[in-house]
Protein backbone atom coordinates (compact mmCIF):
# COMPACT_ATOMS: atom_id res chain seq x y z
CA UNK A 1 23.74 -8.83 -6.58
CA UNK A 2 23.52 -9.71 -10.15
CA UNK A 3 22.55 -6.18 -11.52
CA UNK A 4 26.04 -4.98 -10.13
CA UNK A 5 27.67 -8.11 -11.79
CA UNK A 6 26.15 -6.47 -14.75
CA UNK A 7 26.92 -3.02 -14.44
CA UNK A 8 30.69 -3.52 -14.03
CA UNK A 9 30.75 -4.34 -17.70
CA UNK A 10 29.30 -1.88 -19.68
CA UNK A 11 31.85 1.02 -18.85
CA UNK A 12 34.61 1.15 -20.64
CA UNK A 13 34.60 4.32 -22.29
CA UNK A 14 37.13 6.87 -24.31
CA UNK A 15 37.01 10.24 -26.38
CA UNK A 16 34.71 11.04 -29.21
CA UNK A 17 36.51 10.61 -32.66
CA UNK A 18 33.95 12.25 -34.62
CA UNK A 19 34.48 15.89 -35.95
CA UNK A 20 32.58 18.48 -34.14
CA UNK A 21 29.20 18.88 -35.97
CA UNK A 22 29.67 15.75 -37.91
CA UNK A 23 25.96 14.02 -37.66
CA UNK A 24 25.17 10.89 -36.19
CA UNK A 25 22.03 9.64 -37.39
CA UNK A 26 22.10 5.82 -37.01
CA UNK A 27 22.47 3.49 -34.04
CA UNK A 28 25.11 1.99 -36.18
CA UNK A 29 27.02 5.10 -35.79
CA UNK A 30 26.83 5.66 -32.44
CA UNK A 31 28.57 2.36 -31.52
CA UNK A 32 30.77 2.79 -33.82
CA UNK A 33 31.74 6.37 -32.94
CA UNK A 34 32.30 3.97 -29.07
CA UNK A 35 34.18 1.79 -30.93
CA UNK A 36 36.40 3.83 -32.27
CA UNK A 37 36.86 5.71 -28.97
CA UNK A 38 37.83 2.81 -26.97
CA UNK A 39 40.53 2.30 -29.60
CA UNK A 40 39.52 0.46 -32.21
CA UNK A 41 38.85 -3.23 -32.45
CA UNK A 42 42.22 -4.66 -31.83
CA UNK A 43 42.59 -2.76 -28.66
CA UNK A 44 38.80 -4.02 -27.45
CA UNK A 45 40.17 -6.76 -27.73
CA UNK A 46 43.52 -7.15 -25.89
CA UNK A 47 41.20 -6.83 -22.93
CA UNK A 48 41.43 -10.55 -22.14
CA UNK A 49 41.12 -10.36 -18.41
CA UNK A 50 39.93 -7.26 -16.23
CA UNK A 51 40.23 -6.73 -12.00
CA UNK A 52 38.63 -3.84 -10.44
CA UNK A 53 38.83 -3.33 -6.71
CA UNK A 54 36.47 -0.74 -5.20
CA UNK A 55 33.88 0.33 -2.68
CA UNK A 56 30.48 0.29 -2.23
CA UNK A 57 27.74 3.22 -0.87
CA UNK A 58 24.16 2.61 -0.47
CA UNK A 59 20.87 3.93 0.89
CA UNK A 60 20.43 2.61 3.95
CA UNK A 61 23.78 1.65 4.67
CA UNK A 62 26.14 3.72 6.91
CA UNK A 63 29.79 2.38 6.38
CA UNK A 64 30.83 1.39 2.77
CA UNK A 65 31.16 -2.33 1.98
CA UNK A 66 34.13 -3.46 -0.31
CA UNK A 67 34.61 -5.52 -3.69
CA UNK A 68 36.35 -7.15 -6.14
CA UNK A 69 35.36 -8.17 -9.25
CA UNK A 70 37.33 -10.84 -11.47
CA UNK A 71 36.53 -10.83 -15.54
CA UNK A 72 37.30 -12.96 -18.44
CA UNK A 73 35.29 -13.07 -21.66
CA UNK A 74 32.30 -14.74 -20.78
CA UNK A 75 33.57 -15.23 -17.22
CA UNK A 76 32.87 -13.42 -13.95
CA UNK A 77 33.23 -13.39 -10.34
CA UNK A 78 32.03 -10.60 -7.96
CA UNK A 79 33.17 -10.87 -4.00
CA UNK A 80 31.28 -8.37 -1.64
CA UNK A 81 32.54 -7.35 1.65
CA UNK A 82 29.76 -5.88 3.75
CA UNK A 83 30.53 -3.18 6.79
CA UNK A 84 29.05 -5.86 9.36
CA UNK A 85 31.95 -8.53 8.00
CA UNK A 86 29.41 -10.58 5.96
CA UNK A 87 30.69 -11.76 2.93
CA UNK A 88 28.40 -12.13 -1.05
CA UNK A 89 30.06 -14.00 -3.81
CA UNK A 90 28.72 -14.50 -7.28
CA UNK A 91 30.33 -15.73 -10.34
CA UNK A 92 29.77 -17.59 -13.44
CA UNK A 93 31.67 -20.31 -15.34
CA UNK A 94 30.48 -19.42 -19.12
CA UNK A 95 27.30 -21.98 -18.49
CA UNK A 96 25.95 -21.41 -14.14
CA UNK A 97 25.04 -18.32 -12.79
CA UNK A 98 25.34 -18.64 -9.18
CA UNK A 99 25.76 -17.45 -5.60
CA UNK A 100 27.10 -17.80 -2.24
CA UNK A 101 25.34 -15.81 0.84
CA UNK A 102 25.86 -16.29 4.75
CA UNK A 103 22.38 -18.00 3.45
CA UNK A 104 23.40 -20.50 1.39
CA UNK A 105 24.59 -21.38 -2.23
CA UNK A 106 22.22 -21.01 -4.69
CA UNK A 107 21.80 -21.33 -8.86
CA UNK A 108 20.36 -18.14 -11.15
CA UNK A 109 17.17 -20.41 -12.74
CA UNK A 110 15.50 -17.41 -13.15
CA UNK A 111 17.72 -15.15 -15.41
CA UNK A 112 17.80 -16.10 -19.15
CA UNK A 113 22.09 -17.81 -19.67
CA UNK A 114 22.36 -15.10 -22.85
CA UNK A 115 22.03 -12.54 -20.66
CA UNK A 116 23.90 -13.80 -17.97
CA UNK A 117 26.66 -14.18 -20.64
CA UNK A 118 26.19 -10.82 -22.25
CA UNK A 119 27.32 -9.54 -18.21
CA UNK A 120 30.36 -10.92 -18.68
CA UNK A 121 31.02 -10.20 -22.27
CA UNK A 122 34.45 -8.17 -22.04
CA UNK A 123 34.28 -7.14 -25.70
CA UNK A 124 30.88 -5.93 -25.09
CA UNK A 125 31.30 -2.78 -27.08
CA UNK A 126 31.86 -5.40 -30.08
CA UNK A 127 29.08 -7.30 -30.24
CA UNK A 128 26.42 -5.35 -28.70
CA UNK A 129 23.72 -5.51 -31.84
CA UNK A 130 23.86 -9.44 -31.04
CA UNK A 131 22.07 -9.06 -27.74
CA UNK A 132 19.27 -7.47 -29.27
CA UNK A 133 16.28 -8.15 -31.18
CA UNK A 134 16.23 -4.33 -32.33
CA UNK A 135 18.01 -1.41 -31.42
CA UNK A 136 17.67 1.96 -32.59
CA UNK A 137 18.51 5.44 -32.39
CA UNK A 138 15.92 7.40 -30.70
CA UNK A 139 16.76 10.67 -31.07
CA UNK A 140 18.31 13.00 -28.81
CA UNK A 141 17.44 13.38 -25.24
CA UNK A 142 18.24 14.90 -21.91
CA UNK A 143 19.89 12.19 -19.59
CA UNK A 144 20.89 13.15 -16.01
CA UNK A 145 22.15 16.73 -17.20
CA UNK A 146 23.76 15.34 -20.53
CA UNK A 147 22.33 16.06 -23.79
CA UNK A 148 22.68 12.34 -25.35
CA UNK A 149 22.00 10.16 -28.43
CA UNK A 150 18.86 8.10 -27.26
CA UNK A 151 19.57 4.10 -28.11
CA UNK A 152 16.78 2.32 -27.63
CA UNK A 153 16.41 -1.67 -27.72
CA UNK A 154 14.70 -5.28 -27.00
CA UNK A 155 16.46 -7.86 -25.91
CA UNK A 156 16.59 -11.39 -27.41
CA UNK A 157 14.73 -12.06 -24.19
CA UNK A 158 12.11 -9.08 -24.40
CA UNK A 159 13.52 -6.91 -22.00
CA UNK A 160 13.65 -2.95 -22.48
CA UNK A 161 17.15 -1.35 -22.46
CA UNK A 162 18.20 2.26 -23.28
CA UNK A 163 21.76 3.70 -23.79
CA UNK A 164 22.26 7.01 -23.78
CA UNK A 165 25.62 8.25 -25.48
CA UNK A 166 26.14 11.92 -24.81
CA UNK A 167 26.10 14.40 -27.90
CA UNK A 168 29.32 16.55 -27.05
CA UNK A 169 31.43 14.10 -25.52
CA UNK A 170 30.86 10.63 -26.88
CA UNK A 171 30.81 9.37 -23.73
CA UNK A 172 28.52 6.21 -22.55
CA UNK A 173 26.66 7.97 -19.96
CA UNK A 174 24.04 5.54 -18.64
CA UNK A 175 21.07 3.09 -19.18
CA UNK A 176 18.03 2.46 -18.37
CA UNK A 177 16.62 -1.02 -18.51
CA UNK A 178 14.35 -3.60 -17.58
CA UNK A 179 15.88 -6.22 -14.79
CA UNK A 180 16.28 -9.45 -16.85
CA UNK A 181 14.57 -11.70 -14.54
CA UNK A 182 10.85 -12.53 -14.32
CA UNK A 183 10.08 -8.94 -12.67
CA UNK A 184 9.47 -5.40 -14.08
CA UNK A 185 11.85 -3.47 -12.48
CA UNK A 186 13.75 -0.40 -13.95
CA UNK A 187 17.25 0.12 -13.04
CA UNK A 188 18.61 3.65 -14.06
CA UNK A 189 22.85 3.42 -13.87
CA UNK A 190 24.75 6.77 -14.51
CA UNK A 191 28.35 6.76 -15.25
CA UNK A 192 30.98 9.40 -14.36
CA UNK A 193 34.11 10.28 -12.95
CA UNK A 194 36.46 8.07 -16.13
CA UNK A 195 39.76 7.70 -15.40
CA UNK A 196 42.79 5.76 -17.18
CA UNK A 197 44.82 2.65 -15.96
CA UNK A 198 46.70 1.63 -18.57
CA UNK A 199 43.90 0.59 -20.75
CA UNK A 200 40.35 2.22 -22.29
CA UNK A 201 39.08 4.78 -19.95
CA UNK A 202 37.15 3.51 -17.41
CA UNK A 203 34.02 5.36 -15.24
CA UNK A 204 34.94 4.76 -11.59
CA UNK A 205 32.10 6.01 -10.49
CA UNK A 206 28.25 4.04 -11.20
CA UNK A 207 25.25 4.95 -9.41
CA UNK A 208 22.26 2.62 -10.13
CA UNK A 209 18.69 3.85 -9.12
CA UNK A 210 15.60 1.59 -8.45
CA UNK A 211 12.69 2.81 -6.91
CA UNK A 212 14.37 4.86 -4.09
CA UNK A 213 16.90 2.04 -3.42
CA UNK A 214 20.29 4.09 -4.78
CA UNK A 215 23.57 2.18 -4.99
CA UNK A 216 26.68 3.28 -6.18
CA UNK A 217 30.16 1.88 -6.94
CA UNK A 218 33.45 3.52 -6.47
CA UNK A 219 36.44 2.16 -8.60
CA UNK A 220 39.67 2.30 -6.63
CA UNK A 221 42.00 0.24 -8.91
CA UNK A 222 41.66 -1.34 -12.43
CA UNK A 223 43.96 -3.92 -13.69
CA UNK A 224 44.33 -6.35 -16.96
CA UNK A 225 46.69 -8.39 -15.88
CA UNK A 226 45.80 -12.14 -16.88
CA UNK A 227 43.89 -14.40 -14.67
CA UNK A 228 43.81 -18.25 -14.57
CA UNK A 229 40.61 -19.91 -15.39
CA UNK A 230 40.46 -21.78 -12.64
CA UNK A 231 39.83 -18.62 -10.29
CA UNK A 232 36.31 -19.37 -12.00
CA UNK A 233 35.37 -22.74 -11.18
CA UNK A 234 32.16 -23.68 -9.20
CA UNK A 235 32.74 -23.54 -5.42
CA UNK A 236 31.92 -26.92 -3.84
CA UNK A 237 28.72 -25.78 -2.37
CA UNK A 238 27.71 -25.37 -5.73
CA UNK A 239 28.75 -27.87 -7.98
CA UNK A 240 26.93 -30.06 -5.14
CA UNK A 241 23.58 -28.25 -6.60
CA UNK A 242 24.09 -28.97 -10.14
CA UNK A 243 24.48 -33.17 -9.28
């Protein structure tokens, strides 16, 4: 479940401020053209705590499953309903990535703790050059119908990932990246449907692509009211793991 964990945060979108015609030719410029659309700084970051409740459709799957999702910088938790009344909790505390399945608890010892942390990096859209060895501008491409700025990066951790802004708009439209685990998968997500609830614009609908696995997230509700810390803690079934 972590790629949806993931997802969730990298959405939070808003108008283009630049003039029509007015050249972007850095990838300096491009996240700060999203920047500036989400607000400015100060407004990034007022986001201090973010709730989204929503649904779920995938291949495969015939009834919808249901979620929340709890955020604070550098803290997450993800609870996933399925149709058949099996439950999928993730979260982590700002140092364990872990999960709870009708399986089991278990501890992330696979995914590199920066990138965990980048997941659950609220003010994402202010430190996004930090996550990356290099990123670049591209050029322009075509991107699920959208004629987009091309971003294209390494992580610290030497995984692929491309962002693709789109030209007219501004809008973040989707990526394309390299799972952050020990395997070579490619995740395409797409972005659409952005709505307001009191805050930046947000894209209530993600569809992530791998292989011909398709998933995709509906938002239903989107709050920033503030959320204790300790709704983050390590369930007991965990904390028994890291003894």
């Amino acid at each position: 479940m972590r790629p949806i964990r993931q997802l969730l945060l990298i959405a939070l979108i808003a108008a283009p401020i630049l003039a029509q015609g007015q050249e972007v030719k850095t990838a300096a410029a491009v996240l700060e053209r999203y920047k500036m659309a989400l607000g400015g700084v100060d407004a990034i970051k007022k986001m201090q705590s973010l709730t989204v409740h929503g649904e779920i459709e995938a291949s495969g799957m015939k009834e919808k499953a249901t979620f929340v999702y709890y955020g604070k910088p550098f803290k997450s938790l993800f609870e996933a309903k399925r149709p058949d009344g099996t439950e999928i909790t993730t979260g982590f505390d700002g140092q364990v990535s872990w999960a709870v399945t009708p399986q089991g608890a278990s501890i992330d010892k696979e995914t590199p703790v920066e990138a965990v942390r980048r997941d659950a990096d609220l003010q994402y859209a202010l430190h996004q050059p930090d996550y990356f060895e290099k990123l670049e501008l591209a050029g322009i491409t075509e991107f699920e119908g959208h004629r987009c700025y091309w971003l294209h990066g390494t992580t610290h951790w030497g995984k692929d990932n491309n962002q693709f802004y789109d030209v007219e708009s501004g809008l973040l439209r989707g990526y394309r990246f390299q799972a952050d685990d020990a395997s070579k998968t490619v995740t395409v997500a797409i972005f659409d449907d952005y709505k307001n609830f009191g805050g930046p614009l947000v894209a209530t609908t993600h569809t992530f692509r791998t292989g011909d696995h398709s998933q995709t997230l509906i938002f239903k509700s989107v709050s920033y009211e503030p959320l204790p810390d300790s709704m983050f803690e390590l369930p007991a079934a965990v904390k028994a793991l890291v003894r």
